[in-house]
PDB file of N, CA and C in Angstrom:
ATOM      1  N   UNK A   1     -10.286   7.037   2.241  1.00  0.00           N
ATOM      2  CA  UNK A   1      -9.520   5.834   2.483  1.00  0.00           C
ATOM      3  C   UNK A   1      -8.084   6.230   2.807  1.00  0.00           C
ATOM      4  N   UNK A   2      -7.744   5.882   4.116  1.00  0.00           N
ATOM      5  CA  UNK A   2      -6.297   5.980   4.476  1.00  0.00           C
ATOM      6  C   UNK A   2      -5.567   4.674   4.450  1.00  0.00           C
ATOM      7  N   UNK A   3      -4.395   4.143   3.670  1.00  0.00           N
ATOM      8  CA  UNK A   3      -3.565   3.289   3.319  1.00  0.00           C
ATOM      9  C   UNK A   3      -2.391   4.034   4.373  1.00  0.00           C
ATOM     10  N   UNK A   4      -1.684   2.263   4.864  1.00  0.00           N
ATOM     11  CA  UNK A   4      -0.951   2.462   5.473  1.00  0.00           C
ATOM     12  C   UNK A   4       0.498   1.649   5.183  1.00  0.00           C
ATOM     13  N   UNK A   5       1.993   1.292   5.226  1.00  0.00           N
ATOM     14  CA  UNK A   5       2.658   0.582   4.741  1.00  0.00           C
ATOM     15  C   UNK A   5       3.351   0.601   6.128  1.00  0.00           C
ATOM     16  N   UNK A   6       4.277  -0.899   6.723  1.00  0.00           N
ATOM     17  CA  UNK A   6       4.695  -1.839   7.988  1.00  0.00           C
ATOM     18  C   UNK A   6       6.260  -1.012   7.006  1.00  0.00           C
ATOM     19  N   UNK A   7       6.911  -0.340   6.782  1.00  0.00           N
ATOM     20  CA  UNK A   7       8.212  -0.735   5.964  1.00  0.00           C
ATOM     21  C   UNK A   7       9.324  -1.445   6.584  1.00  0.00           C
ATOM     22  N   UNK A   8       9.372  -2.070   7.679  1.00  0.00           N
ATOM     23  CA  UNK A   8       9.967  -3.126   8.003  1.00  0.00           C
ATOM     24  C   UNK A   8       9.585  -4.737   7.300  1.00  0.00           C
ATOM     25  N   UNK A   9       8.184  -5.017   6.606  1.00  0.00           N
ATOM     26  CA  UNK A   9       7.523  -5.847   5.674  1.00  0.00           C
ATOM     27  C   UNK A   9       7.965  -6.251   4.784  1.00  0.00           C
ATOM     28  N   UNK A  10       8.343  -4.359   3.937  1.00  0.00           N
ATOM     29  CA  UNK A  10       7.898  -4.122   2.530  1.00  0.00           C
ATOM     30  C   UNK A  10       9.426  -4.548   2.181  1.00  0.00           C
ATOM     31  N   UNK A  11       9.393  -5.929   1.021  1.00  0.00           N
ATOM     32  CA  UNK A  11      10.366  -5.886   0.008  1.00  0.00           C
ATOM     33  C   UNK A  11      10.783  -5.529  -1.378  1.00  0.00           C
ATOM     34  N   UNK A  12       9.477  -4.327  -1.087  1.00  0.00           N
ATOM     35  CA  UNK A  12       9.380  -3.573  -2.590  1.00  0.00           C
ATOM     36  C   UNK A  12       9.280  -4.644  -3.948  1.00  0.00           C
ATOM     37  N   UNK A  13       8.478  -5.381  -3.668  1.00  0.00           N
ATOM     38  CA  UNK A  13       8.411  -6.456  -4.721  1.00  0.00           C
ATOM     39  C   UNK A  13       7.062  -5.994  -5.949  1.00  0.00           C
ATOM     40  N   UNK A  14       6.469  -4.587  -5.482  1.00  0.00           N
ATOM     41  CA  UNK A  14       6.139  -3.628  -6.401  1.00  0.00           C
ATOM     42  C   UNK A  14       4.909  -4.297  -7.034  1.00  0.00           C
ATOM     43  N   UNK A  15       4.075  -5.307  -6.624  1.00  0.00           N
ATOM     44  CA  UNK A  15       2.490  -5.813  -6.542  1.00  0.00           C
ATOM     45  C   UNK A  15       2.103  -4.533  -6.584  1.00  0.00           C
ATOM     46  N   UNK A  16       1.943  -3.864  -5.931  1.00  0.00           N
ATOM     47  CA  UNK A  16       0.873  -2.448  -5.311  1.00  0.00           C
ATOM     48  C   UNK A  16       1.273  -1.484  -6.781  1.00  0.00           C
ATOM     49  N   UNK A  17       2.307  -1.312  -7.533  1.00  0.00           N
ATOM     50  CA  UNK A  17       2.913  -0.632  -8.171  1.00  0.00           C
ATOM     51  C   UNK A  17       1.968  -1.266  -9.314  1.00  0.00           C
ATOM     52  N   UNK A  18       1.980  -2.009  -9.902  1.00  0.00           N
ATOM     53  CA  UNK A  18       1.884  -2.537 -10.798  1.00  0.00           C
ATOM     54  C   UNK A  18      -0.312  -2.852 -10.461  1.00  0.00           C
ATOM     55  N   UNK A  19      -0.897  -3.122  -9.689  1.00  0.00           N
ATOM     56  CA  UNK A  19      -2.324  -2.736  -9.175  1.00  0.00           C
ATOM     57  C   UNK A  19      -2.493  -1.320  -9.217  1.00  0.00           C
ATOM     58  N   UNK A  20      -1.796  -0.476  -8.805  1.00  0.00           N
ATOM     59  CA  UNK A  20      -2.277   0.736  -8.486  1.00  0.00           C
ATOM     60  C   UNK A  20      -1.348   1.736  -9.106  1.00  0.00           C
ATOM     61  N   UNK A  21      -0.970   2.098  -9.968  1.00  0.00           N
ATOM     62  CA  UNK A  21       0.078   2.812 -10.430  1.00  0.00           C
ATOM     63  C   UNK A  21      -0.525   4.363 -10.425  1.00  0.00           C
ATOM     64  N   UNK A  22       0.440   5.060  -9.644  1.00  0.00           N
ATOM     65  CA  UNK A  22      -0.128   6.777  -9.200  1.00  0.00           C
ATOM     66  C   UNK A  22      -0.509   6.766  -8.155  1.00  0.00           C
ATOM     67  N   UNK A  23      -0.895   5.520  -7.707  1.00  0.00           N
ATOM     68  CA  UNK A  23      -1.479   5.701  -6.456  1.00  0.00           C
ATOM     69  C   UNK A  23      -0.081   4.914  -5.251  1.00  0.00           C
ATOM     70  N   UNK A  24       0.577   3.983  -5.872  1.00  0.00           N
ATOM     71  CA  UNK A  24       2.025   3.837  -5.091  1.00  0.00           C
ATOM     72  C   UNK A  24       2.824   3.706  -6.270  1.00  0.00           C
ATOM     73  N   UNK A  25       4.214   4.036  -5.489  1.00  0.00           N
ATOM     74  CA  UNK A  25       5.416   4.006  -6.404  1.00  0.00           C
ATOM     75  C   UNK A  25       6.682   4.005  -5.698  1.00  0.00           C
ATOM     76  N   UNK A  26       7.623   3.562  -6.327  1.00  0.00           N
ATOM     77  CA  UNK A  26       8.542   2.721  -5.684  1.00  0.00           C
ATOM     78  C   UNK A  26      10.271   4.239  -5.832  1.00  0.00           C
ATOM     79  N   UNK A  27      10.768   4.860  -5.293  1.00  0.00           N
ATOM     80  CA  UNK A  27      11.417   5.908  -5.163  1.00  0.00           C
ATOM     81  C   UNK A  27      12.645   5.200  -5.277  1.00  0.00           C
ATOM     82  N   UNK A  28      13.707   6.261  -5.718  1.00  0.00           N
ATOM     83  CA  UNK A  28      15.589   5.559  -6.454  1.00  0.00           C
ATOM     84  C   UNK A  28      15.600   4.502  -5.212  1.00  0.00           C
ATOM     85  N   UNK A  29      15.418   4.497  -4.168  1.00  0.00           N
ATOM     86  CA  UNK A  29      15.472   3.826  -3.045  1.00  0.00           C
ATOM     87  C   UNK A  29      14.668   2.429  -2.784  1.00  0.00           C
ATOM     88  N   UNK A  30      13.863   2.515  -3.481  1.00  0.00           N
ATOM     89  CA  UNK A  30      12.807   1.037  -3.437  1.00  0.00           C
ATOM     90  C   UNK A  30      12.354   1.808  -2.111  1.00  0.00           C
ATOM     91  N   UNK A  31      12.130   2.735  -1.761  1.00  0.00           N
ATOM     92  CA  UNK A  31      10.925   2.606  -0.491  1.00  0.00           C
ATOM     93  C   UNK A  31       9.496   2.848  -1.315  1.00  0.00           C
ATOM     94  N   UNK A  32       8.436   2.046  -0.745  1.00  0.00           N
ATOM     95  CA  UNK A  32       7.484   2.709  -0.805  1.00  0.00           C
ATOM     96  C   UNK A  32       7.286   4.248  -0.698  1.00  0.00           C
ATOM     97  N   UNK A  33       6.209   4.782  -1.476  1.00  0.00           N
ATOM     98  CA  UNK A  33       6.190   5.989  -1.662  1.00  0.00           C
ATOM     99  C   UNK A  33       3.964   5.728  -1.910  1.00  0.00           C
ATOM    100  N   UNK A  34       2.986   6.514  -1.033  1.00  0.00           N
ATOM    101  CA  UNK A  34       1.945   6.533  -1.318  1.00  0.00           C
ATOM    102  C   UNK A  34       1.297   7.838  -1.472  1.00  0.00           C
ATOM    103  N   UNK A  35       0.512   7.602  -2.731  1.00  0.00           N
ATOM    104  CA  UNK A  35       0.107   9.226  -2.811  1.00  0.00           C
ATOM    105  C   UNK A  35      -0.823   9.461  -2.153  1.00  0.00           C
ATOM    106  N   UNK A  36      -1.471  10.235  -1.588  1.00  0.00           N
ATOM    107  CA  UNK A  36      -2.575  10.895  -0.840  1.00  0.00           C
ATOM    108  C   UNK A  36      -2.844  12.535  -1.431  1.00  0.00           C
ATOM    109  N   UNK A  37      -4.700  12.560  -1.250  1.00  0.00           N
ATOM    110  CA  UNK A  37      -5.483  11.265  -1.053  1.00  0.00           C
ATOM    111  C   UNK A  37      -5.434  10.398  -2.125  1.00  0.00           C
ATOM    112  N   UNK A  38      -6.009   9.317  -1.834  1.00  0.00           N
ATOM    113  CA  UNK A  38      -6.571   8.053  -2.321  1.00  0.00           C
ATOM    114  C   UNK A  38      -7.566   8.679  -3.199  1.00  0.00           C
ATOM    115  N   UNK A  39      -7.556   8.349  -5.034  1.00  0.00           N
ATOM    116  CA  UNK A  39      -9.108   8.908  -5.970  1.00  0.00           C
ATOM    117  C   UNK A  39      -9.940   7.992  -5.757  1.00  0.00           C
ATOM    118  N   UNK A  40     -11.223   8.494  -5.789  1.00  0.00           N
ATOM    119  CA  UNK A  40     -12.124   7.233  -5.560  1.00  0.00           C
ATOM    120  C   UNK A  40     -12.315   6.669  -6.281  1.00  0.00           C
ATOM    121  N   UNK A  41     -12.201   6.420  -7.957  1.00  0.00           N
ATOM    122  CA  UNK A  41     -11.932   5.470  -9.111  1.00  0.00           C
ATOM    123  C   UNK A  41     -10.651   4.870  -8.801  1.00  0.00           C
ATOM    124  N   UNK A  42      -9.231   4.998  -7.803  1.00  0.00           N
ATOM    125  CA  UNK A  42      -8.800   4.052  -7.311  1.00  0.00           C
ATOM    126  C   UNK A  42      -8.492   3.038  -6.265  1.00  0.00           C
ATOM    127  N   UNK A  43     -10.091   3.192  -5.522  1.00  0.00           N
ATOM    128  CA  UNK A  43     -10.346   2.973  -3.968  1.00  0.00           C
ATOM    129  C   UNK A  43     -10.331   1.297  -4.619  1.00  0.00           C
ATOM    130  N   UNK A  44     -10.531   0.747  -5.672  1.00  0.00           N
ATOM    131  CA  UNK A  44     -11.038  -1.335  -5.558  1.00  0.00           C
ATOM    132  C   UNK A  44      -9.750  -1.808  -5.862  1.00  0.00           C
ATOM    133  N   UNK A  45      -8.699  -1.134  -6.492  1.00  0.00           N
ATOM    134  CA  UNK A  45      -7.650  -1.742  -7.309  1.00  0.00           C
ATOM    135  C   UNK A  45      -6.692  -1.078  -5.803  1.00  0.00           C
ATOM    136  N   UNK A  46      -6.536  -0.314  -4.951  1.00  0.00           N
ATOM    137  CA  UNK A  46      -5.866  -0.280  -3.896  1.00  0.00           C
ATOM    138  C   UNK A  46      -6.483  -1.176  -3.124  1.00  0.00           C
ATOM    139  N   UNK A  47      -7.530  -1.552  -2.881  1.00  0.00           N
ATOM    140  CA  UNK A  47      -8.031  -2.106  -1.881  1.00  0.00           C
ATOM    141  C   UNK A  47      -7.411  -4.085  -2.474  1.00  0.00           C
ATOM    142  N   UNK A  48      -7.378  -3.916  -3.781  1.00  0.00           N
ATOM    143  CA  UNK A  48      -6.953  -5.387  -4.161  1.00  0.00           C
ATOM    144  C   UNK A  48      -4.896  -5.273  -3.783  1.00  0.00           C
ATOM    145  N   UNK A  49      -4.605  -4.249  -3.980  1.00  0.00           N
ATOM    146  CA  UNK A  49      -3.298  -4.370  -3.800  1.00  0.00           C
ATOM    147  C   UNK A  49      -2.848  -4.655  -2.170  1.00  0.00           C
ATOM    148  N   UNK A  50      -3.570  -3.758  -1.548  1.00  0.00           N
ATOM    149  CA  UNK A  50      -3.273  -4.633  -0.523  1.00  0.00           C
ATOM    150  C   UNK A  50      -3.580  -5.899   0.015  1.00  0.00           C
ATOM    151  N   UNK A  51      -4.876  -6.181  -0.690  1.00  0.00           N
ATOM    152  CA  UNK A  51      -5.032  -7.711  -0.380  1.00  0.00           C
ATOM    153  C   UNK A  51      -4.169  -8.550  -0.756  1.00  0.00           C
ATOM    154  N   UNK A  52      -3.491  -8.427  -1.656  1.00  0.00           N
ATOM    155  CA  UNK A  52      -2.333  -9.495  -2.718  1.00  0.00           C
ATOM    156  C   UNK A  52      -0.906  -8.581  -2.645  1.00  0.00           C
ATOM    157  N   UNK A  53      -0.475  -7.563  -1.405  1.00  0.00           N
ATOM    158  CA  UNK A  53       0.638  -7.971  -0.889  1.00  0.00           C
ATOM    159  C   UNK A  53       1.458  -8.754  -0.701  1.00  0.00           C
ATOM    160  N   UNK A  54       2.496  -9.345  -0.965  1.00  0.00           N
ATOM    161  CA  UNK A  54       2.793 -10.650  -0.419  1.00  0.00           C
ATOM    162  C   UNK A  54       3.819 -10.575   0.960  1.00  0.00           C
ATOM    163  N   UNK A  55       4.040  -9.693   1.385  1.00  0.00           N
ATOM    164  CA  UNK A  55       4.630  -9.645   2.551  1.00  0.00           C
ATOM    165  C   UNK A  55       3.504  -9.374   3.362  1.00  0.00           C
ATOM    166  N   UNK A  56       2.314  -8.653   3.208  1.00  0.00           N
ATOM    167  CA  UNK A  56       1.534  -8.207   4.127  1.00  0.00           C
ATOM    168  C   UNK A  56       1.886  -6.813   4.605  1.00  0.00           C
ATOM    169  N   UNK A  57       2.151  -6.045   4.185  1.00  0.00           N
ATOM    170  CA  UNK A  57       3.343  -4.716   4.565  1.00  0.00           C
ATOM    171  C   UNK A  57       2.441  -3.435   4.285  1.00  0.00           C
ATOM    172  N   UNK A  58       0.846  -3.849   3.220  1.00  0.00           N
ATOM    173  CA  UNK A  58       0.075  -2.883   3.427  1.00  0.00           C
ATOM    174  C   UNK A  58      -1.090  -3.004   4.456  1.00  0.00           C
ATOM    175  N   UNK A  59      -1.628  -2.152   4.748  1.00  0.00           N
ATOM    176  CA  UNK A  59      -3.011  -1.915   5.410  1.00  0.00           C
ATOM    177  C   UNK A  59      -3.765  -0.738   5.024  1.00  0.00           C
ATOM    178  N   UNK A  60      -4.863  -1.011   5.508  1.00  0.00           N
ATOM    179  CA  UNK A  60      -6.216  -0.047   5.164  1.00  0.00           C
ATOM    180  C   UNK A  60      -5.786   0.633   7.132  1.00  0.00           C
ATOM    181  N   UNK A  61      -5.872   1.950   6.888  1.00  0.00           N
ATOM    182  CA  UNK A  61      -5.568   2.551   8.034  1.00  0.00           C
ATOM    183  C   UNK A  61      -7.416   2.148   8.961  1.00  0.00           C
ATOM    184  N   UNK A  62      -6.995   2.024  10.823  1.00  0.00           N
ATOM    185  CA  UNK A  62      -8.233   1.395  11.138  1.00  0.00           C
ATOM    186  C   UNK A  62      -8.611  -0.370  11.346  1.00  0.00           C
ATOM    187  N   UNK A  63      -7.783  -1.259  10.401  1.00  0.00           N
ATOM    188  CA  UNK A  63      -7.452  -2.236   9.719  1.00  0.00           C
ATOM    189  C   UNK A  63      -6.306  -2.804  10.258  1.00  0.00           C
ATOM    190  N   UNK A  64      -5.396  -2.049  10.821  1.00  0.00           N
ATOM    191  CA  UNK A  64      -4.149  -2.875  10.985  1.00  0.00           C
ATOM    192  C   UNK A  64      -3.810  -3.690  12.256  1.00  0.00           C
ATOM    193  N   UNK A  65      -3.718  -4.948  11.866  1.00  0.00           N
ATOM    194  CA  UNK A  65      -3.716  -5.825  13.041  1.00  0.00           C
ATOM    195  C   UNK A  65      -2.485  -5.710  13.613  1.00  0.00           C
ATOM    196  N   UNK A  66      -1.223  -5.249  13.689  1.00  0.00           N
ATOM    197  CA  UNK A  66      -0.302  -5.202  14.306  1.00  0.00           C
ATOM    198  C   UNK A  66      -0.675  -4.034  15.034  1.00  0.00           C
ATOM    199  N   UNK A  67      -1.609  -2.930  15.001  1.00  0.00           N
ATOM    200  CA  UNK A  67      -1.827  -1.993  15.673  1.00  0.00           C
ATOM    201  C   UNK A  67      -1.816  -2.171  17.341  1.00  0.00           C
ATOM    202  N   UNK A  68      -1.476  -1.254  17.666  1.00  0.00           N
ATOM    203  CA  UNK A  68      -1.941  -1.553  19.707  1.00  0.00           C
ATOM    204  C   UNK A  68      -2.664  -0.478  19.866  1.00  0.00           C
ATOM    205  N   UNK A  69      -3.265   0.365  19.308  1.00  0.00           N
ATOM    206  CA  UNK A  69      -5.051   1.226  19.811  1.00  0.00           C
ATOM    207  C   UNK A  69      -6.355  -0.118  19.461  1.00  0.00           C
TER     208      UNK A  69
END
């Protein structure tokens, strides 16, 4: 599973942080920060964090509708 983040989106409002902790985290900077790879005991609770984004700022790489491929 490749996760992807828009950081023009992201207002670091730290949903994903708080779903997925180790797997994103928020740097002195508030940028997103994602670890790779993805464990597969945390493939449902990433897959919920990006669903309940509230900017919309994550994606499942493959997935991303702002994409142009």
């Amino acid at each position: 599973m490749e996760i992807g983040v828009r950081p023009e989106l992201c207002e670091a409002n730290g949903v994903c942080v708080g779903l997925a902790p180790g797997v994103f985290e928020l740097d002195e900077d508030e940028q997103l920060q994602i670890r790779r790879p993805i464990p597969d005991e945390k493939v449902e609770r990433v897959t919920k964090a990006v669903q309940l984004c509230p900017k919309g700022a994550l994606f499942i790489a493959g997935n991303d509708p702002e994409s142009e491929s």
